[in-house]
Protein backbone atom coordinates (compact mmCIF):
# COMPACT_ATOMS: atom_id res chain seq x y z
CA UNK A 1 -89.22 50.94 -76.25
CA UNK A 2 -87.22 52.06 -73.18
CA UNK A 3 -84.13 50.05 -72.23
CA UNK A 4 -84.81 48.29 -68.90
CA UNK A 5 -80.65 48.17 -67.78
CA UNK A 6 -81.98 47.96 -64.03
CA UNK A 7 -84.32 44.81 -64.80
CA UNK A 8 -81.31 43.26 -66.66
CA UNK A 9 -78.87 43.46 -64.35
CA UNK A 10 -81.64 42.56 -61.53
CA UNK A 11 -81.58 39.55 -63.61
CA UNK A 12 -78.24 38.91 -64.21
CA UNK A 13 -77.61 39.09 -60.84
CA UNK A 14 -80.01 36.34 -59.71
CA UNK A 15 -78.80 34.11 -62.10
CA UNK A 16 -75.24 34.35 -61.32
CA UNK A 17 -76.48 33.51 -57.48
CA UNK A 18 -78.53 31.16 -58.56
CA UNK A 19 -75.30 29.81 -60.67
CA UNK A 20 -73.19 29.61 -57.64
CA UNK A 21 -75.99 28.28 -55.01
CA UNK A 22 -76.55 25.17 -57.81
CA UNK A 23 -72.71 24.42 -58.25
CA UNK A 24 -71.98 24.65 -54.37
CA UNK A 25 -75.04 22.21 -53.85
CA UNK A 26 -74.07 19.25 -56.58
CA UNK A 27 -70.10 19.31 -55.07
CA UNK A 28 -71.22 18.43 -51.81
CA UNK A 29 -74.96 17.99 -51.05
CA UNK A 30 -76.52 15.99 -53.40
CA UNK A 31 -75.63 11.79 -52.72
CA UNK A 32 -77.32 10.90 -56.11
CA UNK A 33 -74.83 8.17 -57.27
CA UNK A 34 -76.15 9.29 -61.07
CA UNK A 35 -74.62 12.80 -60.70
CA UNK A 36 -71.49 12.94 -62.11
CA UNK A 37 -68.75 15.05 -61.10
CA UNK A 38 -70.33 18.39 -63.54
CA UNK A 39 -69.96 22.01 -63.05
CA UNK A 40 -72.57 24.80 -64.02
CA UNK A 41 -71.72 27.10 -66.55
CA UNK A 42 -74.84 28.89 -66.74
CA UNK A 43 -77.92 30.18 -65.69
CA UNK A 44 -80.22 32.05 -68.13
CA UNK A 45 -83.80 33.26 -67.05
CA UNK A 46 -86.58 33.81 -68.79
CA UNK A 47 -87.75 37.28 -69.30
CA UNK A 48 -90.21 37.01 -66.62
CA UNK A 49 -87.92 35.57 -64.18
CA UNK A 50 -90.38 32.54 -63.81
CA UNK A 51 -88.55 29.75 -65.03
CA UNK A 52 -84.46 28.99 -65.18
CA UNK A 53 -82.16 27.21 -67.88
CA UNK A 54 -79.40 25.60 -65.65
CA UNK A 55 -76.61 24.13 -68.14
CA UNK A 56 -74.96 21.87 -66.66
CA UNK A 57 -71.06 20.32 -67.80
CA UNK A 58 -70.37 17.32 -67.38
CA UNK A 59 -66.28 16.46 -66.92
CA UNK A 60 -65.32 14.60 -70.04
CA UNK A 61 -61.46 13.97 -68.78
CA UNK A 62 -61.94 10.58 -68.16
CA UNK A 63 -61.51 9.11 -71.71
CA UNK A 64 -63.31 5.27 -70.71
CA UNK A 65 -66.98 6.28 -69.59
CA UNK A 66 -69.49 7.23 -71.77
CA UNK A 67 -69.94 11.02 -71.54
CA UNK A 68 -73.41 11.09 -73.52
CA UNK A 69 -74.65 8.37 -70.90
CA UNK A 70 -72.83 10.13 -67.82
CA UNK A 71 -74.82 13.91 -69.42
CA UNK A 72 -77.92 12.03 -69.30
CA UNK A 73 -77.36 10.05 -65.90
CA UNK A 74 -76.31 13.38 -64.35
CA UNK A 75 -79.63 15.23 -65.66
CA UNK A 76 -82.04 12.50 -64.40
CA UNK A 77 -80.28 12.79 -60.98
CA UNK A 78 -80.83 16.89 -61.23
CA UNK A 79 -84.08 16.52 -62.10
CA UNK A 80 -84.92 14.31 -59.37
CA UNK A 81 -83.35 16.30 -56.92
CA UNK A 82 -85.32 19.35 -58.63
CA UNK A 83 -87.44 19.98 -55.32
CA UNK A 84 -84.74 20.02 -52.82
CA UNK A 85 -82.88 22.03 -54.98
CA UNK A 86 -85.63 24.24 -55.14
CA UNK A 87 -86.35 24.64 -51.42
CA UNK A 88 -82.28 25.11 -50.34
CA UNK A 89 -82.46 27.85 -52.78
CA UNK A 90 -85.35 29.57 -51.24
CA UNK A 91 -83.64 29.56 -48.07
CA UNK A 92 -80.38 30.26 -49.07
CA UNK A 93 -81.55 32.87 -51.14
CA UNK A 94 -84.30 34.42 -49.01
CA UNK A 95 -86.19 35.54 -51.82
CA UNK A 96 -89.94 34.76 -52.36
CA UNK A 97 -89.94 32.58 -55.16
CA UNK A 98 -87.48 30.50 -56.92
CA UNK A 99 -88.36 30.14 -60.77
CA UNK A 100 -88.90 26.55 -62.13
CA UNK A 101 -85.70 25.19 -63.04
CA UNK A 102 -84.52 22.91 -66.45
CA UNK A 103 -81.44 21.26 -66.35
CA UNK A 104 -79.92 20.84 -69.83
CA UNK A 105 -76.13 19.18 -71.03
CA UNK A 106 -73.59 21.87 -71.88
CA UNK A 107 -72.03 20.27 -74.90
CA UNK A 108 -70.09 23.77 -76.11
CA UNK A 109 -67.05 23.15 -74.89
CA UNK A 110 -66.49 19.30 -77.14
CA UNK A 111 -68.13 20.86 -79.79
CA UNK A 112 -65.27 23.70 -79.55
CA UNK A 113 -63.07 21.03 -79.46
CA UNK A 114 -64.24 19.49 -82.02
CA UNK A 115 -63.69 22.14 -84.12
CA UNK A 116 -60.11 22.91 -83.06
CA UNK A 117 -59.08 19.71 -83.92
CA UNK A 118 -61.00 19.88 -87.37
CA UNK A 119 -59.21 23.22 -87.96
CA UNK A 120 -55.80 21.76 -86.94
CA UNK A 121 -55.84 19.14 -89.62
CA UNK A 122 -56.91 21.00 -92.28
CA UNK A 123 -54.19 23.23 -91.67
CA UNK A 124 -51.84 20.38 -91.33
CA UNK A 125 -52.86 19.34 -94.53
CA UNK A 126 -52.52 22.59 -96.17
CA UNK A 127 -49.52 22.97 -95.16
CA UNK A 128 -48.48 19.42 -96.65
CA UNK A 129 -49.91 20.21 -99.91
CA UNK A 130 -47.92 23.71 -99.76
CA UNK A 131 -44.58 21.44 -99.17
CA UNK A 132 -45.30 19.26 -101.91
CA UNK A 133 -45.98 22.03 -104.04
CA UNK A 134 -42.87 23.55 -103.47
CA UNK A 135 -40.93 20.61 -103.87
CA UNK A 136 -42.06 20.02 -107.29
């Protein structure tokens, strides 16, 4: 089958609009007191360009609120706002039609975290066990 590089980059280049068109719109235009303060880290379309994964991070730096409650707060409020997102685009945009959008959490960046830290302490603990060893 023939590679399609045009069609991908067509594509690519949607989505990163679309990317930047979202995040400008949640910093300053949408007033729903559920949406936390998030960014967008990506857009991915479908193949046939008729629907839109928006994921959606929500800042964690604030170490007393509940980020699972904030991630779900903050996609309620996105999906509420869904239509007016929608319709800004198409203007914004002026393109025909704006695929169906689904807002989804962005958890990859505490889940590298995550990891990190597991990684630091097991090699924390190796190198305690090495010590020990080499003290004996």
């Amino acid at each position: 089958m023939p590679e399609n590089r045009a069609r991908k980059h067509h594509q690519d280049r949607i989505a990163e609009a679309l990317r930047e068109e979202i995040e400008t719109m949640i910093e300053g235009e949408l007033s729903d007191p559920r949406i936390d303060f998030c960014t967008v880290t990506e857009v991915v379309l479908n193949p046939g360009g008729k629907a839109a994964r928006v994921y959606v991070a929500v800042d964690d730096s604030q170490k007393d609120k509940d980020i699972d409650q904030a991630e779900k707060n903050t996609i309620a409020g996105l999906e509420a706002a869904k239509g007016y997102i929608r319709i800004e685009l198409k203007e914004r945009l002026g393109v025909r039609y704006i695929p169906e959008l689904l807002f989804e959490a962005d958890r990859s960046k505490r889940f590298q975290a995550r990891i990190t830290e597991l990684i630091e302490r097991s090699r924390k603990r190796q190198k305690a066990a090495a010590q020990t060893a080499t003290a004996e």
